[in-house]
N, C-alpha and C. Protein backbone atom coordinates (compact mmCIF):
# COMPACT_ATOMS: atom_id res chain seq x y z
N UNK A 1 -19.63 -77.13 17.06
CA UNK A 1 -20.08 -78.47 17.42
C UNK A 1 -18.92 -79.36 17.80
N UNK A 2 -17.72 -79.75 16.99
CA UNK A 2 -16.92 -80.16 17.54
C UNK A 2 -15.71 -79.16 17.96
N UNK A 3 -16.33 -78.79 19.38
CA UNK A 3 -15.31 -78.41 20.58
C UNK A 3 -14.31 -79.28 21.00
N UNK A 4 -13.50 -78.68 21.53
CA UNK A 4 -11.99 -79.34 21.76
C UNK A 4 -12.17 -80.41 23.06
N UNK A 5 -11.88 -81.04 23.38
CA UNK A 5 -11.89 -81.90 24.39
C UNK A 5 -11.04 -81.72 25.68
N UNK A 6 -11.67 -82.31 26.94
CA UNK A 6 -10.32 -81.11 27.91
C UNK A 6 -9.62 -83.02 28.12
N UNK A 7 -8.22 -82.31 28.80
CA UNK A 7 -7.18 -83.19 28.82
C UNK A 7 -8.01 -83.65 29.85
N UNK A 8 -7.02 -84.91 29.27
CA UNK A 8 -7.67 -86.63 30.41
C UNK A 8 -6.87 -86.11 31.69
N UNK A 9 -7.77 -86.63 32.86
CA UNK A 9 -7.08 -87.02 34.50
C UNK A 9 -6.24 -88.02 33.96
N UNK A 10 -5.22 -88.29 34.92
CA UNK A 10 -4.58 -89.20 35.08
C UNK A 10 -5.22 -90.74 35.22
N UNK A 11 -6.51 -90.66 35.87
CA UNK A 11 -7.06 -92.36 35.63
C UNK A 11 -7.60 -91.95 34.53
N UNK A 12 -8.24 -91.50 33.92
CA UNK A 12 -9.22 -91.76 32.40
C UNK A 12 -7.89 -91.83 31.73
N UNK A 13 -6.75 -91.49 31.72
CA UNK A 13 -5.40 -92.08 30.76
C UNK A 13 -5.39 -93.29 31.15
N UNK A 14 -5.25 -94.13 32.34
CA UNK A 14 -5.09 -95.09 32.51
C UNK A 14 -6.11 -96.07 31.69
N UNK A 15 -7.44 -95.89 31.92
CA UNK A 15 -8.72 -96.56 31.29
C UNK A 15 -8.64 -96.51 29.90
N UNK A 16 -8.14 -94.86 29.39
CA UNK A 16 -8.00 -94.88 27.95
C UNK A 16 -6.81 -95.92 27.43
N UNK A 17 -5.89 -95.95 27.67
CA UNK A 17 -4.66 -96.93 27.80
C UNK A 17 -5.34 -98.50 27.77
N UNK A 18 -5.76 -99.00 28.53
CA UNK A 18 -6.42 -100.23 28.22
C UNK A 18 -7.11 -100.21 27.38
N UNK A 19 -8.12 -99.48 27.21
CA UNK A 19 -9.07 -99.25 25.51
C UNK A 19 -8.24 -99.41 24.78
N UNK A 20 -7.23 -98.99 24.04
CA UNK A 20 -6.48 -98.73 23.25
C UNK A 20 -5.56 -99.83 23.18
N UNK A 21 -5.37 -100.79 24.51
CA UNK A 21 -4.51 -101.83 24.28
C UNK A 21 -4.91 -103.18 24.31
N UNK A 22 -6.43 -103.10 24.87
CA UNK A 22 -6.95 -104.09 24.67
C UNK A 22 -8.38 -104.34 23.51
N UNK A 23 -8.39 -102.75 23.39
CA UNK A 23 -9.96 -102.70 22.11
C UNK A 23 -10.87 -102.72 23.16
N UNK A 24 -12.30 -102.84 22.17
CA UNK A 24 -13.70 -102.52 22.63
C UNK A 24 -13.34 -103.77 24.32
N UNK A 25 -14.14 -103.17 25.39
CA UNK A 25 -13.94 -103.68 26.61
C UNK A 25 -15.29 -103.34 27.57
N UNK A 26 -15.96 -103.96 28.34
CA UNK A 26 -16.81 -104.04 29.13
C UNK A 26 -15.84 -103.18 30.52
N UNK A 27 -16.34 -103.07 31.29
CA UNK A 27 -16.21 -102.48 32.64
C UNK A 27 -15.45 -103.38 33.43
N UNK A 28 -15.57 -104.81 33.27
CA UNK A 28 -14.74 -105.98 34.05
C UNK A 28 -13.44 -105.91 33.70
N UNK A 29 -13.63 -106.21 32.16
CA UNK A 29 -12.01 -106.66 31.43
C UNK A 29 -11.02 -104.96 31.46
N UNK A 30 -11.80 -103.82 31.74
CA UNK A 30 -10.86 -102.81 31.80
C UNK A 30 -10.22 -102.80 33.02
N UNK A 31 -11.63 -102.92 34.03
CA UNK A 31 -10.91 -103.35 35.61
C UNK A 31 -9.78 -104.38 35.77
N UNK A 32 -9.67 -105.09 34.77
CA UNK A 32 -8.84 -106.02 34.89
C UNK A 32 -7.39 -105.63 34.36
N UNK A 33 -7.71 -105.32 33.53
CA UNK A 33 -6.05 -104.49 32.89
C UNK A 33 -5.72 -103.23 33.42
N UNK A 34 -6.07 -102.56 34.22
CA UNK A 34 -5.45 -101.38 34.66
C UNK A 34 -4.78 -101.86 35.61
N UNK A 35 -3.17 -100.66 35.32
CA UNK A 35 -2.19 -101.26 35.96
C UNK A 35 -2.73 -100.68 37.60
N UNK A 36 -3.33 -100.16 38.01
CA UNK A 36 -3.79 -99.13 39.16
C UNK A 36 -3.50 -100.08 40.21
N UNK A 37 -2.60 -99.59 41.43
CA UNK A 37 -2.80 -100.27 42.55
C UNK A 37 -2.90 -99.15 43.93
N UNK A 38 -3.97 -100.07 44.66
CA UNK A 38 -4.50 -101.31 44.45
C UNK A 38 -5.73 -100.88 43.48
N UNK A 39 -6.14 -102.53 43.33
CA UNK A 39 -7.10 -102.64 42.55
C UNK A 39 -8.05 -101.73 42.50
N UNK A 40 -8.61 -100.72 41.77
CA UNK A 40 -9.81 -99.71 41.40
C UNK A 40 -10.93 -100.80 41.88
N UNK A 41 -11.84 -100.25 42.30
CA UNK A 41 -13.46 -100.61 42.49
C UNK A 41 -14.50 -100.73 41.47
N UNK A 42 -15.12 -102.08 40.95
CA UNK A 42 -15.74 -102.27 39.60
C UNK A 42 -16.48 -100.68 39.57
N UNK A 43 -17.42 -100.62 40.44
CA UNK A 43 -18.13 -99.29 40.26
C UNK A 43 -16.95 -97.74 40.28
N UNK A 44 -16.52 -97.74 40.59
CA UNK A 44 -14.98 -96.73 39.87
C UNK A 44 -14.89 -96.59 38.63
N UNK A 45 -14.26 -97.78 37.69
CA UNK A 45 -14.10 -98.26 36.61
C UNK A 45 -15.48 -97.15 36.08
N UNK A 46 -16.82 -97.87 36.43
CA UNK A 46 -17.89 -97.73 35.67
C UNK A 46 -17.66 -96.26 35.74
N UNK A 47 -17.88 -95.72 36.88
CA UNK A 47 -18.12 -94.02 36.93
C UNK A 47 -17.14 -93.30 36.00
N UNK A 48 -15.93 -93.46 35.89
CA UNK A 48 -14.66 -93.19 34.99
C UNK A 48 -15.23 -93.71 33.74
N UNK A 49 -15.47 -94.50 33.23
CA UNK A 49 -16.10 -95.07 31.78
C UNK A 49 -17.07 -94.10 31.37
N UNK A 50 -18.00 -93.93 32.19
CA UNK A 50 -20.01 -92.71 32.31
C UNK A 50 -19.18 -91.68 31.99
N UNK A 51 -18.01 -91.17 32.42
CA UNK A 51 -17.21 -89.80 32.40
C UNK A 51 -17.02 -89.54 31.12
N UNK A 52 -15.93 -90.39 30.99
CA UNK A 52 -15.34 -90.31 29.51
C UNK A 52 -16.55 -90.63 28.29
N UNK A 53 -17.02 -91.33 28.45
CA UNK A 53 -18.60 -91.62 27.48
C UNK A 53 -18.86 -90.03 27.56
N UNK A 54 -19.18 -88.66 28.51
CA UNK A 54 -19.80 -87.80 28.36
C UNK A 54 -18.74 -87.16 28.03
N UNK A 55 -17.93 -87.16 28.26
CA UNK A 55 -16.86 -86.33 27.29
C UNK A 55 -16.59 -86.67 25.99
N UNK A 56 -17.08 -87.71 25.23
CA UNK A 56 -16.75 -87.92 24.25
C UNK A 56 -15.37 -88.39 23.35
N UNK A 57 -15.12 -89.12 25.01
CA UNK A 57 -13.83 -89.61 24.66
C UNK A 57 -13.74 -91.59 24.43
N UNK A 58 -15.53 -91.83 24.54
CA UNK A 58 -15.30 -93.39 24.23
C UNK A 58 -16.72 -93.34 24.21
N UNK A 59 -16.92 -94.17 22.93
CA UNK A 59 -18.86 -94.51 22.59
C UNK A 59 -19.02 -96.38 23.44
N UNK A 60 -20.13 -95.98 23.62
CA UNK A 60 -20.54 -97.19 24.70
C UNK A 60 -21.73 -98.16 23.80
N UNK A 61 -21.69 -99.34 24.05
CA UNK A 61 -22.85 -100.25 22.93
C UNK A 61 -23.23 -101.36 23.77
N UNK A 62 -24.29 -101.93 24.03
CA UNK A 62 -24.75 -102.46 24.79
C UNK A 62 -24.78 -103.83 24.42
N UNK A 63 -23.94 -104.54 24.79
CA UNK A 63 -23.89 -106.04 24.57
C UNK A 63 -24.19 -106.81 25.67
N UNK A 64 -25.63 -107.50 25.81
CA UNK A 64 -26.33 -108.33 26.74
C UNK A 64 -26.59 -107.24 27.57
N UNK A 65 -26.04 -107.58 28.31
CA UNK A 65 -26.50 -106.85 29.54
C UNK A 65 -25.52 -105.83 30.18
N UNK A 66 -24.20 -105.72 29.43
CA UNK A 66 -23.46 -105.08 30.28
C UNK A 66 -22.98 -104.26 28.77
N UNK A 67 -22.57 -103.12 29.08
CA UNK A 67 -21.75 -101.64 28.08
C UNK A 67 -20.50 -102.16 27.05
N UNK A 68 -20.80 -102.12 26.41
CA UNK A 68 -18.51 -102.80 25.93
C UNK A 68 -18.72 -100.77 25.38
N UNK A 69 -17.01 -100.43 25.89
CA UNK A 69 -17.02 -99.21 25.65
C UNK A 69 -15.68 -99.34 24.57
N UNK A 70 -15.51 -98.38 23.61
CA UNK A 70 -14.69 -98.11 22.88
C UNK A 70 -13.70 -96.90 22.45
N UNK A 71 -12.81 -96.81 22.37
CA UNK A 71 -11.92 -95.26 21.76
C UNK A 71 -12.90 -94.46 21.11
N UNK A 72 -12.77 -93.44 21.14
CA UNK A 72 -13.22 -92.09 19.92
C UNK A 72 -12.28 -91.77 19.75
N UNK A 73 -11.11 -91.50 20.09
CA UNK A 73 -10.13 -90.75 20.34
C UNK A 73 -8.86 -91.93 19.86
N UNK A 74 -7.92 -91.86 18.81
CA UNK A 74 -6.89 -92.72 18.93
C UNK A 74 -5.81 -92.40 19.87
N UNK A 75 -4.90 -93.31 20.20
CA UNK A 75 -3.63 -92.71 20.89
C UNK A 75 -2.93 -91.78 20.63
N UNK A 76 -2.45 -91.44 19.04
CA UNK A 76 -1.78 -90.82 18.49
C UNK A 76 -2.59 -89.17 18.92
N UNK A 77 -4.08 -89.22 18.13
CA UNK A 77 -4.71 -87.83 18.67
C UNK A 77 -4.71 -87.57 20.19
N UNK A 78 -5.02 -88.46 20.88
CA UNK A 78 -4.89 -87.97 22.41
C UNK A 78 -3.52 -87.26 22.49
N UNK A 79 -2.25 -87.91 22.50
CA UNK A 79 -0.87 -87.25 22.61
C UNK A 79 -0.75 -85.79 21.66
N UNK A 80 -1.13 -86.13 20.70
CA UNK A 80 -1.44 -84.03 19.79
C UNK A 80 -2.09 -83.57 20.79
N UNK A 81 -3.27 -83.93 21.23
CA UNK A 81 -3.65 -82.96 21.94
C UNK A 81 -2.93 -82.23 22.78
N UNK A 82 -2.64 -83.41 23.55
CA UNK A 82 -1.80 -83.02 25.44
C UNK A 82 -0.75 -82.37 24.67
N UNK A 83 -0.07 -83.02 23.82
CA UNK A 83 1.65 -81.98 23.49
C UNK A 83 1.47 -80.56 23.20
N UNK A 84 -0.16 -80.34 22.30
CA UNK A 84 -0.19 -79.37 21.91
C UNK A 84 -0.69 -78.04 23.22
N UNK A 85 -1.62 -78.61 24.11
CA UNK A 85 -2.15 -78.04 25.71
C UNK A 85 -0.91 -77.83 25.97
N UNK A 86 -0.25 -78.45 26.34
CA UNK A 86 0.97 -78.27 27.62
C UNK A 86 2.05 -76.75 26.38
N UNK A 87 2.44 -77.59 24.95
CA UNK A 87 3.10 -75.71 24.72
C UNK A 87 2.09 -74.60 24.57
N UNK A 88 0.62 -75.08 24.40
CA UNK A 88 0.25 -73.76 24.40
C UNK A 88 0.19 -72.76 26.01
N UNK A 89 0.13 -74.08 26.90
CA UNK A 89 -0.45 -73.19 28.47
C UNK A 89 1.35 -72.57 29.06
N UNK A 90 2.53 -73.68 28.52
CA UNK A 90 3.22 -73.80 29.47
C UNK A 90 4.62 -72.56 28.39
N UNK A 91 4.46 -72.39 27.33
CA UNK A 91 5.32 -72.31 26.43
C UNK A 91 4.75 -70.91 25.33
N UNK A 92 3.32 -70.47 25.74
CA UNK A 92 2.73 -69.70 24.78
C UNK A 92 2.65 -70.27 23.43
N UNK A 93 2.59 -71.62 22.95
CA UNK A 93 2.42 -71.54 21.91
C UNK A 93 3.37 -71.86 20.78
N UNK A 94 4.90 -71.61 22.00
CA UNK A 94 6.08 -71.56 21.37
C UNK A 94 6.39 -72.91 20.75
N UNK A 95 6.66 -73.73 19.83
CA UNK A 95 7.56 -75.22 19.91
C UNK A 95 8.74 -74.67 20.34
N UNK A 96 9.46 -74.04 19.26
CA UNK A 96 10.67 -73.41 19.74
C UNK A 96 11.14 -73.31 21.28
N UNK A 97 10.21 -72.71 22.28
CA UNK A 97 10.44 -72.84 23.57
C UNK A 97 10.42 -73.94 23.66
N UNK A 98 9.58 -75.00 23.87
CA UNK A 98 9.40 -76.40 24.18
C UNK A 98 10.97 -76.65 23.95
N UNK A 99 11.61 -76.60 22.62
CA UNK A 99 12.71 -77.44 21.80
C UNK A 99 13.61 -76.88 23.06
N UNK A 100 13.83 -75.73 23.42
CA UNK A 100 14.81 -74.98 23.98
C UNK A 100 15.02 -74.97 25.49
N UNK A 101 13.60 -75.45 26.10
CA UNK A 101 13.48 -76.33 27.22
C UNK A 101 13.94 -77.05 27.37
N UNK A 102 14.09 -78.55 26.44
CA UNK A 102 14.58 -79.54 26.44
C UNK A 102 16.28 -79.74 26.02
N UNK A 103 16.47 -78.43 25.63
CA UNK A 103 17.92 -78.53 25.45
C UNK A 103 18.67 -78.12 26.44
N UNK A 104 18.10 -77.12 27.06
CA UNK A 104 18.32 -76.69 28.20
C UNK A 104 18.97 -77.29 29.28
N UNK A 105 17.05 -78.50 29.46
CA UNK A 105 17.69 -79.44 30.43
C UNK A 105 18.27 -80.22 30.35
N UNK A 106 19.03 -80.25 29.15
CA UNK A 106 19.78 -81.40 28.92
C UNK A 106 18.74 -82.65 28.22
N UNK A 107 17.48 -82.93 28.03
CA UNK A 107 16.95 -84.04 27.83
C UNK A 107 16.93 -84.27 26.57
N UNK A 108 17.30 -83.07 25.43
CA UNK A 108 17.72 -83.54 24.22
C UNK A 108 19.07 -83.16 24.01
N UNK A 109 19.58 -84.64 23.41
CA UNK A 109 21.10 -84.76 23.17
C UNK A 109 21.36 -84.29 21.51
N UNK A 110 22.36 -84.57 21.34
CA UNK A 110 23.17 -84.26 19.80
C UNK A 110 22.21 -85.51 19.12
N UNK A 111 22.45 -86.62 19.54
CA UNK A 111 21.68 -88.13 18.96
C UNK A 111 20.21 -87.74 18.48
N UNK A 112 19.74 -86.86 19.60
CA UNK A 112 18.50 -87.17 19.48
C UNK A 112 18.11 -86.06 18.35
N UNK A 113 18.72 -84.33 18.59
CA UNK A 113 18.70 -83.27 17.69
C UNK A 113 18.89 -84.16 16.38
N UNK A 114 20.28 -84.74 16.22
CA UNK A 114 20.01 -85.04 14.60
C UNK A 114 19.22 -85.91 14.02
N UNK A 115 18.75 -87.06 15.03
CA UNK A 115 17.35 -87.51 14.46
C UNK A 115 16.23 -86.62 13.90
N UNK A 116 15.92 -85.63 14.67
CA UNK A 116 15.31 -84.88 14.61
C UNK A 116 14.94 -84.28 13.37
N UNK A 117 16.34 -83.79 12.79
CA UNK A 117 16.25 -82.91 11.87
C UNK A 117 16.50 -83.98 10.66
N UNK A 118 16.65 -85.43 10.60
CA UNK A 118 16.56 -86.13 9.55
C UNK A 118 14.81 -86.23 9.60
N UNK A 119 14.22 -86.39 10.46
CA UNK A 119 12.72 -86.36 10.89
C UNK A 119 12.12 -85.48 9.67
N UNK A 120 12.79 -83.87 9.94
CA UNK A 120 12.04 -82.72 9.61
C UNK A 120 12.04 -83.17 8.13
N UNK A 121 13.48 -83.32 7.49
CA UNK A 121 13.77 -82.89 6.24
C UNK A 121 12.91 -84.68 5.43
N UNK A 122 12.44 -85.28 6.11
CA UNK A 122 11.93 -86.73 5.83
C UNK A 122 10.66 -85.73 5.26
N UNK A 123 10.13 -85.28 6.15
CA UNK A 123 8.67 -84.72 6.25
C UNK A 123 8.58 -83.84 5.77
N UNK A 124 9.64 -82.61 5.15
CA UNK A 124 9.54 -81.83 4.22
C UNK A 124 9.32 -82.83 2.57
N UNK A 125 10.87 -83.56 2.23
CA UNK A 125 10.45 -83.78 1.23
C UNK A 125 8.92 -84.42 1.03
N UNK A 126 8.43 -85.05 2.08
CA UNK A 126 7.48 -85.88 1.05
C UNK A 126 6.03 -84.50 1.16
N UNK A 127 6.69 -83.64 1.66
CA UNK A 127 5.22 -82.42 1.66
C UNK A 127 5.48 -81.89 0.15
N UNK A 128 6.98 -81.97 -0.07
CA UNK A 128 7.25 -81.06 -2.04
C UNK A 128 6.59 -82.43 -2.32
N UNK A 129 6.45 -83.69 -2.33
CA UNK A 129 5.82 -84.74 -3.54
C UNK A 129 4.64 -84.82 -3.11
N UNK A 130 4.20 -84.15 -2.53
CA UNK A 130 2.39 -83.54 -2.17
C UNK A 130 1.91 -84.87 -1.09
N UNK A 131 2.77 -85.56 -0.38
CA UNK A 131 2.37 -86.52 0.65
C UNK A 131 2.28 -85.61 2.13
N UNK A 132 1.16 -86.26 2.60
CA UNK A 132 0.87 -85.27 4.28
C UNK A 132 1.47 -86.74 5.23
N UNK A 133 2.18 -86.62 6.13
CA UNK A 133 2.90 -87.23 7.02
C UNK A 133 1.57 -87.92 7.40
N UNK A 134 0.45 -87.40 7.96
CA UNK A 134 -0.55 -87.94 8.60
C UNK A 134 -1.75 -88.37 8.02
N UNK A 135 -1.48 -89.09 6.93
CA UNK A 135 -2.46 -89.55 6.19
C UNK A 135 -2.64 -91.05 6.22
């Protein structure tokens, strides 16, 4: 029953992005905050909103006369997802590859590695004092 969700297009990120930065939103006020140029077409907006509503990526509630639509999905879970899609399709699965990609190309530095590993050992100890990072 709850199946995985497929990764957002590039505009339903955009739409999701305003949800998320502006809260529950009608079809106008999202049209209004997307950075999209030029301006998206109110009926665009809507069809992209009907989308994501059937994907189950935003519940819709009917105020007066017009939809206010909302997140299902927080920011944080959307990005697990995609990070987790992209090493499984691009990487098998690997983090390790991912990590080794990025060292590769140079896009992780010494700065950033030892953040990193103050990160890990942050998130180990508090797993020995029985705390879950994501709680």
């Amino acid at each position: 029953m709850n199946k995985p969700r497929k990764q957002l297009t590039r505009l339903e990120l955009q739409i999701m992005k305003a949800l998320w930065d502006f809260g529950p939103s009608n079809v106008q006020v999202v049209q209004e905050n997307l950075s999209a140029s030029p301006k998206l077409a109110y009926t665009t907006v809507q069809t992209m909103l009907n989308v994501l509503h059937r994907k189950r990526w935003v519940k819709r509630t009917l105020r007066g006369r017009a939809y206010e639509y909302e997140p299902l999905v927080s920011r944080d879970r959307a990005a697990n997802n995609a990070i987790r899609d992209m090493i499984d399709r691009l990487f098998g699965g690997s983090v390790e590859g991912l990590l080794m990609s990025l060292v590769n190309s140079k896009q992780l530095h010494p700065k950033k590695l030892e953040k990193l590993r103050t990160l890990l050992k942050e998130q180990q100890q508090c797993e020995k004092e029985g705390h879950h990072g994501n709680d």
